[in-house]
C-alpha atoms as a PDB file:
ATOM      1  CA  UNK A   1       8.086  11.466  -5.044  1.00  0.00           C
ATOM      2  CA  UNK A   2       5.196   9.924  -6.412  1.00  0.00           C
ATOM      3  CA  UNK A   3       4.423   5.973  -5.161  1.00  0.00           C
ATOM      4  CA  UNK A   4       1.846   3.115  -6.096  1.00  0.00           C
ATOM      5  CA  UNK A   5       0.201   1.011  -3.075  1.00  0.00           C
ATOM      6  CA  UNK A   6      -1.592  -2.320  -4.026  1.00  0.00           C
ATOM      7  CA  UNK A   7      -2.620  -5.363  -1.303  1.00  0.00           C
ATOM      8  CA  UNK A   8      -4.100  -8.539  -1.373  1.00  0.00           C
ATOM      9  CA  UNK A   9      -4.512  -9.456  -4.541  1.00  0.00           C
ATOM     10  CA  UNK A  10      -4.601 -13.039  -3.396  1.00  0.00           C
ATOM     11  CA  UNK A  11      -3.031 -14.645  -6.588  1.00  0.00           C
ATOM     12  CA  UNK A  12      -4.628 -12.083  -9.108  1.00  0.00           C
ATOM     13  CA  UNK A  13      -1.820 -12.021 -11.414  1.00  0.00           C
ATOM     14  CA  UNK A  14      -3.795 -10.481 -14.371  1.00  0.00           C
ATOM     15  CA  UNK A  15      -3.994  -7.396 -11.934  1.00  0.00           C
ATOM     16  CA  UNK A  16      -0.948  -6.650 -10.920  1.00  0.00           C
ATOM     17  CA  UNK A  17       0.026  -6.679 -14.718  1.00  0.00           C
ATOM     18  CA  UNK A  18      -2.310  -4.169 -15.404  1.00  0.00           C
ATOM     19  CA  UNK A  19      -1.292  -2.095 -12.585  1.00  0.00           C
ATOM     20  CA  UNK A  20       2.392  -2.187 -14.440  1.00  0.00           C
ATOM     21  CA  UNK A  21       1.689  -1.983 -17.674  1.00  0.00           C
ATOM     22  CA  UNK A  22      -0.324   1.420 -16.764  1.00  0.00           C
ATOM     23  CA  UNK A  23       1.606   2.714 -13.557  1.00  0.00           C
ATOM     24  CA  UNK A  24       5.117   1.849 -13.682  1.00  0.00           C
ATOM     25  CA  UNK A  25       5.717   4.647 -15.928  1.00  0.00           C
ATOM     26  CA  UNK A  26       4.275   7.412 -14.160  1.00  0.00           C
ATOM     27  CA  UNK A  27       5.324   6.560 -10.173  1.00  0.00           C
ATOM     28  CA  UNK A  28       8.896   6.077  -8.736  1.00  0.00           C
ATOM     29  CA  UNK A  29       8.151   3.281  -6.432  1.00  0.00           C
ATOM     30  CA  UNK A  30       5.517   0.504  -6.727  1.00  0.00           C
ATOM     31  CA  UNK A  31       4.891  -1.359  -3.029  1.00  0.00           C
ATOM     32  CA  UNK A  32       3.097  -4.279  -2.202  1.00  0.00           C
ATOM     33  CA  UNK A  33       1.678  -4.617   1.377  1.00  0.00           C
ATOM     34  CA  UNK A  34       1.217  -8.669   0.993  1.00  0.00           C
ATOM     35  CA  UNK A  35      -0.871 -11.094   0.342  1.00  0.00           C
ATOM     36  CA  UNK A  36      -0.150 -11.261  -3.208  1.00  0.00           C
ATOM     37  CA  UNK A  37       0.184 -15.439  -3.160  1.00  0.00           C
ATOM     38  CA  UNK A  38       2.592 -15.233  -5.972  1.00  0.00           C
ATOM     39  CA  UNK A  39       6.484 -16.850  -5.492  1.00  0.00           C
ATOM     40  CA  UNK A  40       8.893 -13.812  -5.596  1.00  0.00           C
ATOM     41  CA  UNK A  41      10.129 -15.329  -8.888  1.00  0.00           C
ATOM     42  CA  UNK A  42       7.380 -14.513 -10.822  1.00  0.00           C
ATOM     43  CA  UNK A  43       7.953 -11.661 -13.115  1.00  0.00           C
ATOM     44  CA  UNK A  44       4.844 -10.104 -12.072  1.00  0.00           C
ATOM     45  CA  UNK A  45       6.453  -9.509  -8.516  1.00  0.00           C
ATOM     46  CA  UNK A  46       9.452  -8.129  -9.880  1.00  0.00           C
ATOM     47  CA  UNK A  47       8.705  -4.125 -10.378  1.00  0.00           C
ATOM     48  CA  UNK A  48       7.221  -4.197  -6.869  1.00  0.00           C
ATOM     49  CA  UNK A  49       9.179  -3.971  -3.169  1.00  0.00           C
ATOM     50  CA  UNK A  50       6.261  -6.902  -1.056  1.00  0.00           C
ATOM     51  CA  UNK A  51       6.562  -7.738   2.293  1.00  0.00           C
ATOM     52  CA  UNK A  52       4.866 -11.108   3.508  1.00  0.00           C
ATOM     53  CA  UNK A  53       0.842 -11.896   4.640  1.00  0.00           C
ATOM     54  CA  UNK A  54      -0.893 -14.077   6.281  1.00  0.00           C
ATOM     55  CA  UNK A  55      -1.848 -16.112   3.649  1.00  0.00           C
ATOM     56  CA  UNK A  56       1.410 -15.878   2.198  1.00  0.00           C
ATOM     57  CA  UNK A  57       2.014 -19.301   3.297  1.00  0.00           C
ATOM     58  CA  UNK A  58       5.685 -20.644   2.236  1.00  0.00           C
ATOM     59  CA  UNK A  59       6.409 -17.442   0.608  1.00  0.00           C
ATOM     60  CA  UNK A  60       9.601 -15.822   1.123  1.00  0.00           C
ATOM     61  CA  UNK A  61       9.355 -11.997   1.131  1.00  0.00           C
ATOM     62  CA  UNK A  62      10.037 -10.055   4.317  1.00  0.00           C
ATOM     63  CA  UNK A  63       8.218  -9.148   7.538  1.00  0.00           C
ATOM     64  CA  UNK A  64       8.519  -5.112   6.187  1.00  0.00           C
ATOM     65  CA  UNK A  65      10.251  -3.031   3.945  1.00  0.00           C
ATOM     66  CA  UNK A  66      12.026   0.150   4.682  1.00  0.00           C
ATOM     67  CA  UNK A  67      12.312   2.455   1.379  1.00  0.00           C
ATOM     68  CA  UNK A  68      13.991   5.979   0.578  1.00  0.00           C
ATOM     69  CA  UNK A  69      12.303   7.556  -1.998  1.00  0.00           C
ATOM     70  CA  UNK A  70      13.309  11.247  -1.734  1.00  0.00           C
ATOM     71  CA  UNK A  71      12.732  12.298   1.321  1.00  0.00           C
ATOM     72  CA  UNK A  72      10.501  10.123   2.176  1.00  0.00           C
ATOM     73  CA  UNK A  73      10.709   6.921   4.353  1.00  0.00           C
ATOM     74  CA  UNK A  74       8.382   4.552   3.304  1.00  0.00           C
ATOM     75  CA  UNK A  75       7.300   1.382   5.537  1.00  0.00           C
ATOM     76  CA  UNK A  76       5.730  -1.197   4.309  1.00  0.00           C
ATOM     77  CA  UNK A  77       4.037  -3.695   6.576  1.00  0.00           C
ATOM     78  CA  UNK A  78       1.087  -6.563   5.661  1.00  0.00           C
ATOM     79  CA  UNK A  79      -0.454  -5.506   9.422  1.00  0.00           C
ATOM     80  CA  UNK A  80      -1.490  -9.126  10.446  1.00  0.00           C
ATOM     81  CA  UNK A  81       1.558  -9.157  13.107  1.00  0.00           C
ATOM     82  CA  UNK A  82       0.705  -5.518  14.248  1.00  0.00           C
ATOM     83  CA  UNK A  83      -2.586  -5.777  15.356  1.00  0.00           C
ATOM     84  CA  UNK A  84      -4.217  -3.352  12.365  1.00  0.00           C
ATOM     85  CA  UNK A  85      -7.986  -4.793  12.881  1.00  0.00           C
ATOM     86  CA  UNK A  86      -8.040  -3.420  16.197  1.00  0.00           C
ATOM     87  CA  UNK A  87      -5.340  -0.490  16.765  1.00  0.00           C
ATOM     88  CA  UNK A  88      -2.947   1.086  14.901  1.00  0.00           C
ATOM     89  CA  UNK A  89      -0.661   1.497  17.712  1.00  0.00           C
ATOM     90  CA  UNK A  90       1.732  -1.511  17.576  1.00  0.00           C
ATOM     91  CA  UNK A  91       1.794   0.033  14.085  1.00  0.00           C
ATOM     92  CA  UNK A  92       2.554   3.493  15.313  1.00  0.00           C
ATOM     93  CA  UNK A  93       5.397   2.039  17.336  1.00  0.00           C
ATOM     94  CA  UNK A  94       7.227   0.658  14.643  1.00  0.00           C
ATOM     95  CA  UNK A  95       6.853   4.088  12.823  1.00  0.00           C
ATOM     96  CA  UNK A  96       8.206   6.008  15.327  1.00  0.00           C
ATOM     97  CA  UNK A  97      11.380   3.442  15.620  1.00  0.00           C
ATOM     98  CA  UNK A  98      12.112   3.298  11.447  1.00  0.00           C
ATOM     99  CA  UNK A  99      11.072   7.202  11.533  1.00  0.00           C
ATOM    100  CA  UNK A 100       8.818   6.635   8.677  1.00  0.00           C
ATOM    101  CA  UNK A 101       6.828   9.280   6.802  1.00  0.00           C
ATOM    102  CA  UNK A 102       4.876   7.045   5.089  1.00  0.00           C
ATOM    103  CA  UNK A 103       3.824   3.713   6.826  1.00  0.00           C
ATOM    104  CA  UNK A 104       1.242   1.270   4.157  1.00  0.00           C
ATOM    105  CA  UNK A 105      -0.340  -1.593   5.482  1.00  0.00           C
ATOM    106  CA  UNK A 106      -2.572  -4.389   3.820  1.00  0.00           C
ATOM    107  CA  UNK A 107      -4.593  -7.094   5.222  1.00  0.00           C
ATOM    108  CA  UNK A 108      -7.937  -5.708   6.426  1.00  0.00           C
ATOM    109  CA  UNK A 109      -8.934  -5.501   2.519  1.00  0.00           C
ATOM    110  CA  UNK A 110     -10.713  -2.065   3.565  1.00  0.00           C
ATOM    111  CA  UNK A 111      -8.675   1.047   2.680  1.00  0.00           C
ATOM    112  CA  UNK A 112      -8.106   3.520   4.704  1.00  0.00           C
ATOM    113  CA  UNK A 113      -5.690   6.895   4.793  1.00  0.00           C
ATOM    114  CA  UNK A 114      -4.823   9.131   8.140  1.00  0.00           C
ATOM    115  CA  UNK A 115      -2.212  11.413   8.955  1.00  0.00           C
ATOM    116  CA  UNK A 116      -1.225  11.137  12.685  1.00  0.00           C
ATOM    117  CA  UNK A 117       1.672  13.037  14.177  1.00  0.00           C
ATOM    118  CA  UNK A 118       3.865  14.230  10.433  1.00  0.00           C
ATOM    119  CA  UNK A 119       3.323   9.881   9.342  1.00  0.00           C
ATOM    120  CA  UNK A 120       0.706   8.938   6.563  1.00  0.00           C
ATOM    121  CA  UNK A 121      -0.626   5.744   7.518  1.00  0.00           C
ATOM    122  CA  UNK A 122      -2.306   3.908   4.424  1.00  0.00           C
ATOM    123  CA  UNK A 123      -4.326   1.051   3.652  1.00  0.00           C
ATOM    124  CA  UNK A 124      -4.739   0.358  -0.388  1.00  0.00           C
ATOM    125  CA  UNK A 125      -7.329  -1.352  -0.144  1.00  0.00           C
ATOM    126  CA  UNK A 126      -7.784  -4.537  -1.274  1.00  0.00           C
ATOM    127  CA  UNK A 127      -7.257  -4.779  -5.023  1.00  0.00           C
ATOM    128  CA  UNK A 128      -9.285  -8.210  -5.546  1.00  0.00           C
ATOM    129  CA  UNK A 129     -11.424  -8.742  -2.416  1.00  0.00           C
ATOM    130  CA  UNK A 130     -12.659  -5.603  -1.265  1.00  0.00           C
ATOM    131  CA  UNK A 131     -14.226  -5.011   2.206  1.00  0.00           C
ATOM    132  CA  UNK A 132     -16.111  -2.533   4.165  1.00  0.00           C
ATOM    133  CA  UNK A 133     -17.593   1.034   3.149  1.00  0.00           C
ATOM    134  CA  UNK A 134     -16.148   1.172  -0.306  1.00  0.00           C
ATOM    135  CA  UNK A 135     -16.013  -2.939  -1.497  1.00  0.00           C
ATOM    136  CA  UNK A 136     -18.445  -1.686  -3.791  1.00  0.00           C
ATOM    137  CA  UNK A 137     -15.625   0.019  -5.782  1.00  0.00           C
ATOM    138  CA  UNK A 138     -14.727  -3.989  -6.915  1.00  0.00           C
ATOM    139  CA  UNK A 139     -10.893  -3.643  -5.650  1.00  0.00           C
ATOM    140  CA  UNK A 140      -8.604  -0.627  -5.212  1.00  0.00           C
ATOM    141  CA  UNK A 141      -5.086   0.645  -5.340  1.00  0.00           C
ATOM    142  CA  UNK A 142      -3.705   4.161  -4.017  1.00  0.00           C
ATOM    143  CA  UNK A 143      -0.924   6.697  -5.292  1.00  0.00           C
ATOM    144  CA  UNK A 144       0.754   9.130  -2.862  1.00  0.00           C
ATOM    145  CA  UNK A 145       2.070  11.917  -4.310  1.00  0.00           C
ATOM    146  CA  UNK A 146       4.818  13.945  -1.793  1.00  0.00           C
ATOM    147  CA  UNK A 147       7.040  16.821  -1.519  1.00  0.00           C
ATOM    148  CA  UNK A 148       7.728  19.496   1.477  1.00  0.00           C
ATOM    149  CA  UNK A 149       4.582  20.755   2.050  1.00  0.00           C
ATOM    150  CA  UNK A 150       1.853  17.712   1.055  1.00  0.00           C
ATOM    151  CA  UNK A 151       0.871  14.379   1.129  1.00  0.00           C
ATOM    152  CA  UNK A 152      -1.241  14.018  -2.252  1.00  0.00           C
ATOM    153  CA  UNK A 153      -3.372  10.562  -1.725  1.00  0.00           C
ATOM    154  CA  UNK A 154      -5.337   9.420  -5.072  1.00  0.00           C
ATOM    155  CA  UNK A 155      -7.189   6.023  -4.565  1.00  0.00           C
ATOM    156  CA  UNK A 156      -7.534   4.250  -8.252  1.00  0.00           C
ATOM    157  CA  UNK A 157     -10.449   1.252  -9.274  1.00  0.00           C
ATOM    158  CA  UNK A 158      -9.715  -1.908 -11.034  1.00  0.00           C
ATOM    159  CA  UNK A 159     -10.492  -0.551 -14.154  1.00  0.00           C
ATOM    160  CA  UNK A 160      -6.943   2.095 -13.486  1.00  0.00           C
ATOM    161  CA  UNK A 161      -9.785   4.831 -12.857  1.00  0.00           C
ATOM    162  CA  UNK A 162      -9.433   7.498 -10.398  1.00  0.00           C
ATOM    163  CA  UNK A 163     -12.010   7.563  -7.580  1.00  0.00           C
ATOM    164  CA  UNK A 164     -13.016  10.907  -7.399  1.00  0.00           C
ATOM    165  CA  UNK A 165     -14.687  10.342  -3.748  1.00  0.00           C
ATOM    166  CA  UNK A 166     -11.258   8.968  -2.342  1.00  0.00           C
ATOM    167  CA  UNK A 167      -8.645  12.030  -3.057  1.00  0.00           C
ATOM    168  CA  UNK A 168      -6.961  13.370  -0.081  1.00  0.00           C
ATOM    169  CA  UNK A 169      -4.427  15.832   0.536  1.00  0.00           C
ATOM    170  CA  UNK A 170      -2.748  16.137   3.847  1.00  0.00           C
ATOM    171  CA  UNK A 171      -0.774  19.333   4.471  1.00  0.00           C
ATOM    172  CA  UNK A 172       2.615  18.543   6.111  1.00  0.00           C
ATOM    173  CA  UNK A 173       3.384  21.538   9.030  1.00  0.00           C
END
């Protein structure tokens, strides 16, 4: 199973086309983890499964997303309702309930990848407005690659580059 992660592109349409036009190809499953301040009508929303943000204001896209892909349960949250700039643990809680292996969130713009207890919990990043450590990077996007035995994480620039620096591989027990 191979999935695309992108957040907060806060009305960057031009991006999230070139994320398509390059990705949609190549991955099974392209998520959005909110914040993307387009309507859910616009064809640029349409090859990717988006939950709501904060700034999503009028929007109507949902709270989180539950996807099979494989074997793999993927949840999809934007984070601003589960408390991601502090703790993951409201986070964590809602995991364990949906029994997610996966669990993406959005909203602090920094990205960030962990494995805690057999779950993968991932930030993207955020693909126009960058953060933290890395906002040097001008914006990123991640691709998890999974089967049985790893979790293959692959964090991409704006320019559809692969970040060399940010490739992790978490080995499933």
């Amino acid at each position: 199973m191979k999935a695309l992660f992108v957040s907060d592109n806060h009305g960057d349409r031009a991006i999230l086309q070139k994320i398509t036009d390059r990705f949609a190809n190549e991955v099974d499953i392209m998520l959005h983890c909110g914040d993307s301040n387009l309507e859910p009508s616009d064809p640029v929303m349409q090859p990717f499964r988006t939950v709501i943000g904060n700034t999503d204001w009028g929007l109507n896209y949902p709270q989180s997303q539950l996807a099979v892909a494989d074997q793999e349960r993927i949840l999809v949250v934007h984070g601003h309702l589960y408390q991601v700039n502090f703790t993951l643990t409201p986070l964590m809680l809602l995991v364990k309930e949906q029994r997610a292996t996966i669990a993406a969130y959005g909203h602090t713009h920094q990205l960030a990848a962990e494995f805690n207890q057999g779950t993968l919990y991932l930030n993207p990043g955020s693909i126009s407005q960058p953060r933290g450590q890395y906002q040097n990077i001008g914006g990123t996007l991640a691709i998890v690659t999974a089967d049985s035995s790893k979790l293959d994480v692959q964090y991409y620039d704006r320019m559809m580059r692969p970040v060399d620096d940010l490739h992790f591989v978490f080995l499933r027990q």
